[in-house]
C-alpha atoms as a PDB file:
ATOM      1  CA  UNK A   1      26.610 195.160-176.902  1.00  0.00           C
ATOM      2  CA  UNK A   2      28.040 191.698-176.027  1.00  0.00           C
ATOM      3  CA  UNK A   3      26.121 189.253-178.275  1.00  0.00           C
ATOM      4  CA  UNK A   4      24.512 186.198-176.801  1.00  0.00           C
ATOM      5  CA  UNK A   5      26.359 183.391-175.501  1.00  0.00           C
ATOM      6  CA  UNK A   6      26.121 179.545-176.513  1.00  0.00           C
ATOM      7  CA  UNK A   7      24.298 178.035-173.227  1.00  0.00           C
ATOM      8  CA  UNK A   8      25.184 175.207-171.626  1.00  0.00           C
ATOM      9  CA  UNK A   9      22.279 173.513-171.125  1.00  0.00           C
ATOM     10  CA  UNK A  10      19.342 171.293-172.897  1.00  0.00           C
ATOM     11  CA  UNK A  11      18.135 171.489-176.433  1.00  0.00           C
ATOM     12  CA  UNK A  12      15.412 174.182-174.967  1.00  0.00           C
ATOM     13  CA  UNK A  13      17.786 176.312-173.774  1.00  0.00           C
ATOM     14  CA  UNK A  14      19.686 176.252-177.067  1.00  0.00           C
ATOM     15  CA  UNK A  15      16.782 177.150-178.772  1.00  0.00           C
ATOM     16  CA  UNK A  16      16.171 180.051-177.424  1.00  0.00           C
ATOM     17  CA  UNK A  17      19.332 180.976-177.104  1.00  0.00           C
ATOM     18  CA  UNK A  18      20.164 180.794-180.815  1.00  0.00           C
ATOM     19  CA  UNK A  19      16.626 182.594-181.323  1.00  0.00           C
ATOM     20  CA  UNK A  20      17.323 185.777-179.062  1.00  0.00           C
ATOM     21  CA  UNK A  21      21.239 185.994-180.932  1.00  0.00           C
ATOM     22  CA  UNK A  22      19.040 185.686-184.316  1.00  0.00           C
ATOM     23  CA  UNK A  23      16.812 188.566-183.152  1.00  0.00           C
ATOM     24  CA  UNK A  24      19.460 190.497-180.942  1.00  0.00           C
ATOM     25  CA  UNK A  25      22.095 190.572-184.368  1.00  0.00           C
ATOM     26  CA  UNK A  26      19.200 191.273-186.905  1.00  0.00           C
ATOM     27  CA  UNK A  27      17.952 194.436-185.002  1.00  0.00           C
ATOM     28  CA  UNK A  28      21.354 195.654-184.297  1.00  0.00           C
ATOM     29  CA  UNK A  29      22.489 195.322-187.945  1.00  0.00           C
ATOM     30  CA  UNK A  30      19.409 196.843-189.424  1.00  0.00           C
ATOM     31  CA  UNK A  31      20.168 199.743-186.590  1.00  0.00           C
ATOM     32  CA  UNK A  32      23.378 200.062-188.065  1.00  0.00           C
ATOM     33  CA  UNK A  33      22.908 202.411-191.170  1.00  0.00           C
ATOM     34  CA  UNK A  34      24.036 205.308-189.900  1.00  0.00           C
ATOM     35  CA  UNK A  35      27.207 204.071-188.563  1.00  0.00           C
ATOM     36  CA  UNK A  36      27.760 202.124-192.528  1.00  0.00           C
ATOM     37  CA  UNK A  37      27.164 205.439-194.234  1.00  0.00           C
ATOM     38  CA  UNK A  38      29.610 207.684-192.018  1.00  0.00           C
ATOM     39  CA  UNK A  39      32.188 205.503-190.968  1.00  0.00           C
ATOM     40  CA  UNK A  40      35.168 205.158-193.257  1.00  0.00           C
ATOM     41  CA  UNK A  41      35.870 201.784-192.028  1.00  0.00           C
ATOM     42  CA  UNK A  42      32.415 200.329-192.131  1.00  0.00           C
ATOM     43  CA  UNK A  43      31.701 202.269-195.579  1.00  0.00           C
ATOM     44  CA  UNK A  44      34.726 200.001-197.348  1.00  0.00           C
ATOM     45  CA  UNK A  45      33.678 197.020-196.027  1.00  0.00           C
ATOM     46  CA  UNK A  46      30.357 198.200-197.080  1.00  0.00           C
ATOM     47  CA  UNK A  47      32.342 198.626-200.953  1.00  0.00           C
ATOM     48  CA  UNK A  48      33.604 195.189-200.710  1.00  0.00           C
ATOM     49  CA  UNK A  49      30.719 193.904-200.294  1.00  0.00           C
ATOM     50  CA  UNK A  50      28.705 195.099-202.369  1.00  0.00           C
ATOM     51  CA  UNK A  51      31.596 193.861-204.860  1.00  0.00           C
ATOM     52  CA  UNK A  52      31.213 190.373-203.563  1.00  0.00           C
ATOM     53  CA  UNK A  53      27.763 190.068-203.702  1.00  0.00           C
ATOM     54  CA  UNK A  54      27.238 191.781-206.962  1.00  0.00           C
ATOM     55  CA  UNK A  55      30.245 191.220-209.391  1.00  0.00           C
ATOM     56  CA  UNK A  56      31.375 187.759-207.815  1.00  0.00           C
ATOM     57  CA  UNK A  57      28.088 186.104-207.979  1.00  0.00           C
ATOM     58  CA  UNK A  58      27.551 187.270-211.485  1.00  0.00           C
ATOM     59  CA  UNK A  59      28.473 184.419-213.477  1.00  0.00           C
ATOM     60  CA  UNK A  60      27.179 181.770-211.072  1.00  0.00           C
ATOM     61  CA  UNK A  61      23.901 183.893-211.213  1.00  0.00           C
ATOM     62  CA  UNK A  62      24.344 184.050-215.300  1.00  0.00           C
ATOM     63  CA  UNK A  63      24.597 180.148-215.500  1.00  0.00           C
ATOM     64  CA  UNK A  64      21.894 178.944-213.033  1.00  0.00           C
ATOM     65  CA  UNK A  65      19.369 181.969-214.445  1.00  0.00           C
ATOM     66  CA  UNK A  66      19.866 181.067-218.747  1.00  0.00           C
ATOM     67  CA  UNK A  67      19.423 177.202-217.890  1.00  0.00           C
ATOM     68  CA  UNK A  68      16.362 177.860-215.666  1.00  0.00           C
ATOM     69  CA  UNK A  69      14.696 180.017-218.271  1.00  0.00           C
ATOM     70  CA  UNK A  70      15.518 177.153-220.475  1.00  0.00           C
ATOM     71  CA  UNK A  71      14.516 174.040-218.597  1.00  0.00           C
ATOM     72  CA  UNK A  72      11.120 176.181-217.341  1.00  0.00           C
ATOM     73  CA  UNK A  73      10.528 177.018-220.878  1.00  0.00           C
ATOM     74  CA  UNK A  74      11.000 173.573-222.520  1.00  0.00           C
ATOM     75  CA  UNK A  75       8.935 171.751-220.400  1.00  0.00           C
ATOM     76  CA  UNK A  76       6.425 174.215-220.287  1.00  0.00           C
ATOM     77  CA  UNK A  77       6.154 174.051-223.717  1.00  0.00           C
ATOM     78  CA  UNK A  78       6.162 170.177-224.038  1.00  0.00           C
ATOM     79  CA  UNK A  79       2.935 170.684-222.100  1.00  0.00           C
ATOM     80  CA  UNK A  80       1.204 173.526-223.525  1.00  0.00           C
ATOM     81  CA  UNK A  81       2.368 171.634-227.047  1.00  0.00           C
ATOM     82  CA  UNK A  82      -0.545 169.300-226.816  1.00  0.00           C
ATOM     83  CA  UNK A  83      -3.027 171.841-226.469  1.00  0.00           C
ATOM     84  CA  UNK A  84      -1.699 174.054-229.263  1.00  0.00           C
ATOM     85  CA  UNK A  85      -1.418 176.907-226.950  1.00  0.00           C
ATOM     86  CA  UNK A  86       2.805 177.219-226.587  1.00  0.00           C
ATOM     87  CA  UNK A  87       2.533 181.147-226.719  1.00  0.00           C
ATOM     88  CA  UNK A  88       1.105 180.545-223.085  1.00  0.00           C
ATOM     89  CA  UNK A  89       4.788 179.582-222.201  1.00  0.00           C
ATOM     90  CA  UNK A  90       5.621 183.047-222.092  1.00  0.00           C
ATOM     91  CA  UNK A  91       2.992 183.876-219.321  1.00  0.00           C
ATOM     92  CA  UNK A  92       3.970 181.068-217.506  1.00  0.00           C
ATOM     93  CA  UNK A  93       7.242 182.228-217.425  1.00  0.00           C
ATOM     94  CA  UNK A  94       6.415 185.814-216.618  1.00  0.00           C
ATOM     95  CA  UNK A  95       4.819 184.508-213.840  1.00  0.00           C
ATOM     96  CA  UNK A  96       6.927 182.033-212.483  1.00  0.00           C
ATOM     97  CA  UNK A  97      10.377 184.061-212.461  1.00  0.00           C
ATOM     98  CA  UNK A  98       9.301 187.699-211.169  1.00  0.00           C
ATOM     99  CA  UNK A  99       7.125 186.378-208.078  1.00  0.00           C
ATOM    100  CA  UNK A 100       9.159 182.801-207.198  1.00  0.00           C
ATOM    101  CA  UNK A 101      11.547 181.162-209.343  1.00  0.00           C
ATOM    102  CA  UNK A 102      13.559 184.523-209.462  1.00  0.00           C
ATOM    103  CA  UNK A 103      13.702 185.661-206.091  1.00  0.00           C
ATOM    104  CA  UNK A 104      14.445 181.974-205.060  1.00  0.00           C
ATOM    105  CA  UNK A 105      17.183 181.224-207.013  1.00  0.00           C
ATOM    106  CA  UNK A 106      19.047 184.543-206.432  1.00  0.00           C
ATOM    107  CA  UNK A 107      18.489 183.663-202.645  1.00  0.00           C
ATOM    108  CA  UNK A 108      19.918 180.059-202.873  1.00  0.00           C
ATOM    109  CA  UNK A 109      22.658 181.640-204.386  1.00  0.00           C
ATOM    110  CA  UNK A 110      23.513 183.788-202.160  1.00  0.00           C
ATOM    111  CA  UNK A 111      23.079 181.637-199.664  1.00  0.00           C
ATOM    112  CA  UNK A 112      25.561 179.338-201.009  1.00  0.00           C
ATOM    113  CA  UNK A 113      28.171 181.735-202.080  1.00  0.00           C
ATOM    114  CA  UNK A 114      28.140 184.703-199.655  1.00  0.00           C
ATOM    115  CA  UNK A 115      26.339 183.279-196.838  1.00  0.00           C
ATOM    116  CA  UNK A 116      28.813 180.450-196.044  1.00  0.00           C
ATOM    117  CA  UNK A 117      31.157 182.917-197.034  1.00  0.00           C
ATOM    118  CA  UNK A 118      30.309 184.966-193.808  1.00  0.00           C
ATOM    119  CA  UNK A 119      29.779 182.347-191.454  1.00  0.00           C
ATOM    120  CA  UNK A 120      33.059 180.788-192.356  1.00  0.00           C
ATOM    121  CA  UNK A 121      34.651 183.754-191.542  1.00  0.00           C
ATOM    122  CA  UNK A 122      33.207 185.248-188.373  1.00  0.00           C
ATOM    123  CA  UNK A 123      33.436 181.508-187.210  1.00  0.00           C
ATOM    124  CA  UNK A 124      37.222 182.081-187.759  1.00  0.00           C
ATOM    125  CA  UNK A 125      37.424 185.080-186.111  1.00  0.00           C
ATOM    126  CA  UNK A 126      35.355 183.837-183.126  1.00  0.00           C
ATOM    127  CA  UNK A 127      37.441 180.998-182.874  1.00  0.00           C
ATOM    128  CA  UNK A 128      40.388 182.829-182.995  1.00  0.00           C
ATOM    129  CA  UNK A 129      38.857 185.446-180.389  1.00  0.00           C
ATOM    130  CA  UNK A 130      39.179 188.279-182.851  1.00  0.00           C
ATOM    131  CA  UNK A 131      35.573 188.661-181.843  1.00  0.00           C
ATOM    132  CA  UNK A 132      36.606 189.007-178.365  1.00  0.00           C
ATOM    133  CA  UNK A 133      38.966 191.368-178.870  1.00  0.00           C
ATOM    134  CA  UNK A 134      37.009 193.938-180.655  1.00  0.00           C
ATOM    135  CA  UNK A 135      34.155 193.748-177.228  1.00  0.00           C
ATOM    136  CA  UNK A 136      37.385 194.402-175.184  1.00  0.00           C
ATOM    137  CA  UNK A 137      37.682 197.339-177.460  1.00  0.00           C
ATOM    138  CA  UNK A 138      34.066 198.637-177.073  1.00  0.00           C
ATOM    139  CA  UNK A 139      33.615 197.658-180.569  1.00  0.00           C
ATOM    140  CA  UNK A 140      30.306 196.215-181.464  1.00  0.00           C
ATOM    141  CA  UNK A 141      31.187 193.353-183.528  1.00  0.00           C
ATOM    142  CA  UNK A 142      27.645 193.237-185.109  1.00  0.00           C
ATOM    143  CA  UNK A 143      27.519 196.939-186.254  1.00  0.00           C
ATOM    144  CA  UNK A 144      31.184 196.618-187.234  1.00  0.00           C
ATOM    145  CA  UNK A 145      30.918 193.805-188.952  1.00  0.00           C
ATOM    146  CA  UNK A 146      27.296 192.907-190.056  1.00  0.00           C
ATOM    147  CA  UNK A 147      25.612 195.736-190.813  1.00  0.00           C
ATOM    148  CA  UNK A 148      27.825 196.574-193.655  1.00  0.00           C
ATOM    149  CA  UNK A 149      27.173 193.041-194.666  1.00  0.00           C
ATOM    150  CA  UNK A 150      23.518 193.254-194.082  1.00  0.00           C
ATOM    151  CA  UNK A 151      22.869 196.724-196.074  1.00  0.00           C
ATOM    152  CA  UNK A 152      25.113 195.116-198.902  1.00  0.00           C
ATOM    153  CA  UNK A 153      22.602 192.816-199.435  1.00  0.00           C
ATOM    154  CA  UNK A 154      19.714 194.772-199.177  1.00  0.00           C
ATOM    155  CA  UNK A 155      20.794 196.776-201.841  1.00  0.00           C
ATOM    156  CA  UNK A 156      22.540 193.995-204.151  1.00  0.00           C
ATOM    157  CA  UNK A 157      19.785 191.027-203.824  1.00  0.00           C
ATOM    158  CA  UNK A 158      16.838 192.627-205.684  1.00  0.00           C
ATOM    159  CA  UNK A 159      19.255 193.861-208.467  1.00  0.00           C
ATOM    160  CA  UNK A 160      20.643 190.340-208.196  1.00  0.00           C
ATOM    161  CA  UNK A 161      17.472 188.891-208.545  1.00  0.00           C
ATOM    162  CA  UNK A 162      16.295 191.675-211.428  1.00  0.00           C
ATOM    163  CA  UNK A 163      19.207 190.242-213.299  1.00  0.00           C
ATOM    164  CA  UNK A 164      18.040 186.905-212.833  1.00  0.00           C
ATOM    165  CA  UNK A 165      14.643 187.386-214.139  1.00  0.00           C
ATOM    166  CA  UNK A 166      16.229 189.231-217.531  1.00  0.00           C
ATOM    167  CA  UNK A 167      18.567 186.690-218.317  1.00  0.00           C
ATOM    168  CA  UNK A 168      16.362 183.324-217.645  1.00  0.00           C
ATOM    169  CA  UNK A 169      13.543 185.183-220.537  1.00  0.00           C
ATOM    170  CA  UNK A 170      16.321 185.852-222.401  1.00  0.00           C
ATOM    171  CA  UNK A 171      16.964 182.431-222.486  1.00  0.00           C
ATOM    172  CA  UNK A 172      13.477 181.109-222.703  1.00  0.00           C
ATOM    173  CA  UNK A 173      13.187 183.232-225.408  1.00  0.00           C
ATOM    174  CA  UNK A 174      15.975 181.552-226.990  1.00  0.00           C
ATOM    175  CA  UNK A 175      14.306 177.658-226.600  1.00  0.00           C
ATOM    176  CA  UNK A 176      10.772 179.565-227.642  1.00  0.00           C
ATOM    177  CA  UNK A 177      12.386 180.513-230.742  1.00  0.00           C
ATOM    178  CA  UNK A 178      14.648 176.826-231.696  1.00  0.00           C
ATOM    179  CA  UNK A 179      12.204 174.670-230.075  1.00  0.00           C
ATOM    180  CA  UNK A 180       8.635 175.915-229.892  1.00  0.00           C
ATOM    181  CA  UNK A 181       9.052 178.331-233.100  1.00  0.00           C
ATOM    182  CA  UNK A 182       7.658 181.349-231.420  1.00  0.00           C
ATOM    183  CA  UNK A 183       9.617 184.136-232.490  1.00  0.00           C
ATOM    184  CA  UNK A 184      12.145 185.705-230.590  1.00  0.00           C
ATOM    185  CA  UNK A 185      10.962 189.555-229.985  1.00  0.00           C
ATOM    186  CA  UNK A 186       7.086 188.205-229.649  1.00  0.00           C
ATOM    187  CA  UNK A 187       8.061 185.732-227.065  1.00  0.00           C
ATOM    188  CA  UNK A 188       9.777 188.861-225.010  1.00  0.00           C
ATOM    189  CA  UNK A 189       6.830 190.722-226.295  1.00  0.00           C
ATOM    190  CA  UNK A 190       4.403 188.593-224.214  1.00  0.00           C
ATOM    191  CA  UNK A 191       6.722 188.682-221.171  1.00  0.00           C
ATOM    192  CA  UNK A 192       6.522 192.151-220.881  1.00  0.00           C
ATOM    193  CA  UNK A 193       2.956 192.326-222.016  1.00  0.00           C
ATOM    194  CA  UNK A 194       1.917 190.314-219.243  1.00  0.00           C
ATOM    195  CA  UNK A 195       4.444 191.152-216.400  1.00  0.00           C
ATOM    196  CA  UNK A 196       2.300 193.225-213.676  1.00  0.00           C
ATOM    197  CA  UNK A 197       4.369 195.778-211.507  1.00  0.00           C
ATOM    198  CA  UNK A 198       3.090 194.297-208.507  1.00  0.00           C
ATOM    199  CA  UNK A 199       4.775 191.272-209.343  1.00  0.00           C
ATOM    200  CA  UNK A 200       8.026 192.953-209.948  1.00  0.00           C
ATOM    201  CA  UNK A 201       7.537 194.655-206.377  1.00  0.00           C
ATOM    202  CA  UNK A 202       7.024 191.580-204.569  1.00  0.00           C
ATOM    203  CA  UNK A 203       9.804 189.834-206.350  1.00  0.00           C
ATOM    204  CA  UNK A 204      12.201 192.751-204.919  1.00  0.00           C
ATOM    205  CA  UNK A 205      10.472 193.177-201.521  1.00  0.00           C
ATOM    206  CA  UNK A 206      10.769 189.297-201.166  1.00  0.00           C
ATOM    207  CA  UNK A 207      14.969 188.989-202.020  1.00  0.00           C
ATOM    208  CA  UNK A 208      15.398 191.953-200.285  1.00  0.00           C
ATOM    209  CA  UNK A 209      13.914 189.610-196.926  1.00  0.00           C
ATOM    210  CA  UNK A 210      16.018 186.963-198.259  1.00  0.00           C
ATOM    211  CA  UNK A 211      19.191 188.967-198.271  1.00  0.00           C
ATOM    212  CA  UNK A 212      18.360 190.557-194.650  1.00  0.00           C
ATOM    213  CA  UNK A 213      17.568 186.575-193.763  1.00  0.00           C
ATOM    214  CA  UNK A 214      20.195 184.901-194.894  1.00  0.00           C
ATOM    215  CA  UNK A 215      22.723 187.738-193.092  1.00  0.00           C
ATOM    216  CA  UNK A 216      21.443 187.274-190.262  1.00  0.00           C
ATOM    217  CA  UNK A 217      21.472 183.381-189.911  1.00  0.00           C
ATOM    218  CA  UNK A 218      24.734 183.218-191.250  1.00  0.00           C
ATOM    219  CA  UNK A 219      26.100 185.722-189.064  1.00  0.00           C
ATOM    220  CA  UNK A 220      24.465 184.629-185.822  1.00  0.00           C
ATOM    221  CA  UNK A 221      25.532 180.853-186.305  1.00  0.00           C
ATOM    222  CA  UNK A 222      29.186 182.052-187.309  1.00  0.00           C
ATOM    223  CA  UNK A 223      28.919 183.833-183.879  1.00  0.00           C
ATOM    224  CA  UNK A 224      28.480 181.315-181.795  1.00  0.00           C
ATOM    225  CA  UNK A 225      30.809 178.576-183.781  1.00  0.00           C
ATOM    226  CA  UNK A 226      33.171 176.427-181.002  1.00  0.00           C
ATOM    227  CA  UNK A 227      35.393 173.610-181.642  1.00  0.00           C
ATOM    228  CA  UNK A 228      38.218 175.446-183.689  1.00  0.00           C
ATOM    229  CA  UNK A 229      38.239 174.553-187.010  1.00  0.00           C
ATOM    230  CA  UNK A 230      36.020 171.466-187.184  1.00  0.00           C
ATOM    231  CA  UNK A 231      33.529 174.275-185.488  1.00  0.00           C
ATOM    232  CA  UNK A 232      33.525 176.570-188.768  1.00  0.00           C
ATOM    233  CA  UNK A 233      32.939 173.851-190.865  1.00  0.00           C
ATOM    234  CA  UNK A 234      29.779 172.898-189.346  1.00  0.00           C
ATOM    235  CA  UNK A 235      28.715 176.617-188.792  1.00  0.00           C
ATOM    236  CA  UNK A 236      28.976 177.178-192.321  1.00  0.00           C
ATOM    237  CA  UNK A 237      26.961 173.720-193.265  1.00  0.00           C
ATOM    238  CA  UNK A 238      24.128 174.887-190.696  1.00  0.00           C
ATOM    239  CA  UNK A 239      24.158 178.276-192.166  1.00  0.00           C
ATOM    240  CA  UNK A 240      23.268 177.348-195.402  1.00  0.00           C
ATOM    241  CA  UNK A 241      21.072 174.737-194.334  1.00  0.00           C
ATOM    242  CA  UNK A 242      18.899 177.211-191.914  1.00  0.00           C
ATOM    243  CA  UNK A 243      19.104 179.700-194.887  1.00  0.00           C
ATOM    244  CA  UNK A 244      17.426 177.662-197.319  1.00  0.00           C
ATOM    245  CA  UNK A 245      14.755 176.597-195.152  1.00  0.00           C
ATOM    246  CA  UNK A 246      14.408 180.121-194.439  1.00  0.00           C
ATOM    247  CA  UNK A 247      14.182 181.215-197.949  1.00  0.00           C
ATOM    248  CA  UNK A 248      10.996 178.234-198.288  1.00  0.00           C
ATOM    249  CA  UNK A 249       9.571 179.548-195.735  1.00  0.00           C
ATOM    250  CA  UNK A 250       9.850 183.469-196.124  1.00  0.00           C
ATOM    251  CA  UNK A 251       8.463 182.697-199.447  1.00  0.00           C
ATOM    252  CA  UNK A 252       5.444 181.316-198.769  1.00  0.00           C
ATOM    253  CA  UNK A 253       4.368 183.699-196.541  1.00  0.00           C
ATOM    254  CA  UNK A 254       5.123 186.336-198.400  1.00  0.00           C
ATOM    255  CA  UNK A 255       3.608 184.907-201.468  1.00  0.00           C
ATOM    256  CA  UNK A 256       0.372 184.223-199.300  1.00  0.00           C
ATOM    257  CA  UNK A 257       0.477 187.906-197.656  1.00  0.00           C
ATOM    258  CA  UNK A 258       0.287 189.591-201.024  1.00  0.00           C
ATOM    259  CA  UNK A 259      -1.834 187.307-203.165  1.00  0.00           C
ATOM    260  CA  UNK A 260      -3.839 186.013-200.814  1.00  0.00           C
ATOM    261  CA  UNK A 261      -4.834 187.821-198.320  1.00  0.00           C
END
């Protein structure tokens, strides 16, 4: 299917245009299982992905996940301090990493390192009409090459983002323990004592929309980059940019579908 052409016309027409590409490369790429699972070529990009979005985000996703568990838990405590109630840091935290801070982070991650990643380089290839190449082919160029980006994500963000919540209590734990003198195995202890499935669900569910988000945004802009090279380096700025707003947004709504409603 030949995907949606920049128009030339007003803001309005831009609008929608970039809205129906959004929609037109999201269904397509979610559509595309099949095609990832029994296609050699597909299934290898599929591999490689999963590679980049698991093992190359790793340490970035160490880093950012000890020093949030950290920061969270040393102000937290400086708080709860005056009230003589710092074992409540350990609920906060619970709290705070499985049903926002973790799923968020991991996102802006990913946005960051793999999104820009693939709207740098279908911008490239668009620019250098690779893109237009593979529709002279018959070759879809989003089930070729987004759907094994998409499903990589789907599968690697909620591990990603399990990961994240592990390693920021592990560091909490650790400024519990040298700053707030809770011990080390009562301040996990509490974590888990507290931590509520659900939350753990929604935490999963919600990356899982990030991932499927942020593939699709970054995809669709690197689709319709122009200019040559000056083009793919403002696709890939707007790509992260629409991401993260994305990743506010899908967050609150998600938070307000399952705990309010």
């Amino acid at each position: 299917m030949t995907i949606i052409r920049e128009p030339e016309g007003g803001v309005l027409a831009e609008f929608f245009a970039a809205l129906g590409r959004f929609v037109q490369v999201m269904g397509l790429a979610l559509l595309g299982l099949p095609g990832v699972l029994f296609r050699r070529d597909s299934r290898r990009t599929f591999a490689q992905q999963l590679y980049v979005i698991g093992i190359g985000t790793l340490p970035v996703a160490t880093v950012v996940a000890m020093f949030t568990g950290m920061i969270l838990t040393l102000q937290l405590g400086i708080a709860f301090k005056q009230f003589s109630q710092e074992i409540m840091v350990a609920y906060t935290l619970s709290f705070a990493m499985l049903r926002e801070m973790g799923p968020f982070m991991t996102g802006i991650i990913l946005a960051s390192c793999v999104g820009s990643a693939m709207a740098a380089q279908l911008g490239t290839m668009k620019v250098n009409e690779e893109i237009a190449a593979l529709e002279m082919m018959s070759i879809d160029p989003v089930r070729f090459l987004v759907a094994p980006r998409m499903w990589a994500l789907i599968v690697m963000a909620p591990l990603l983002a399990f990961y994240t919540c592990i390693v920021a209590f592990l560091g909490g734990a650790t400024i519990g323990y040298t700053q707030l003198n809770i011990p080390f195995l009562q301040f996990i202890a509490e974590i888990v004592s507290v931590a509520e499935v659900k939350d753990l669900y929604v935490g999963l569910f919600k990356t899982a929309l990030f991932g499927v988000l942020i593939c699709t945004i970054s995809c669709s802009v690197g689709f319709a980059t122009v200019q040559g090279a000056a083009g793919v380096g403002a696709s890939t700025r707007r790509a992260v940019i629409y991401s993260f707003l994305a990743i506010l947004a899908g967050g609150y709504f998600v938070t307000r579908f399952f705990y309010v409603f």
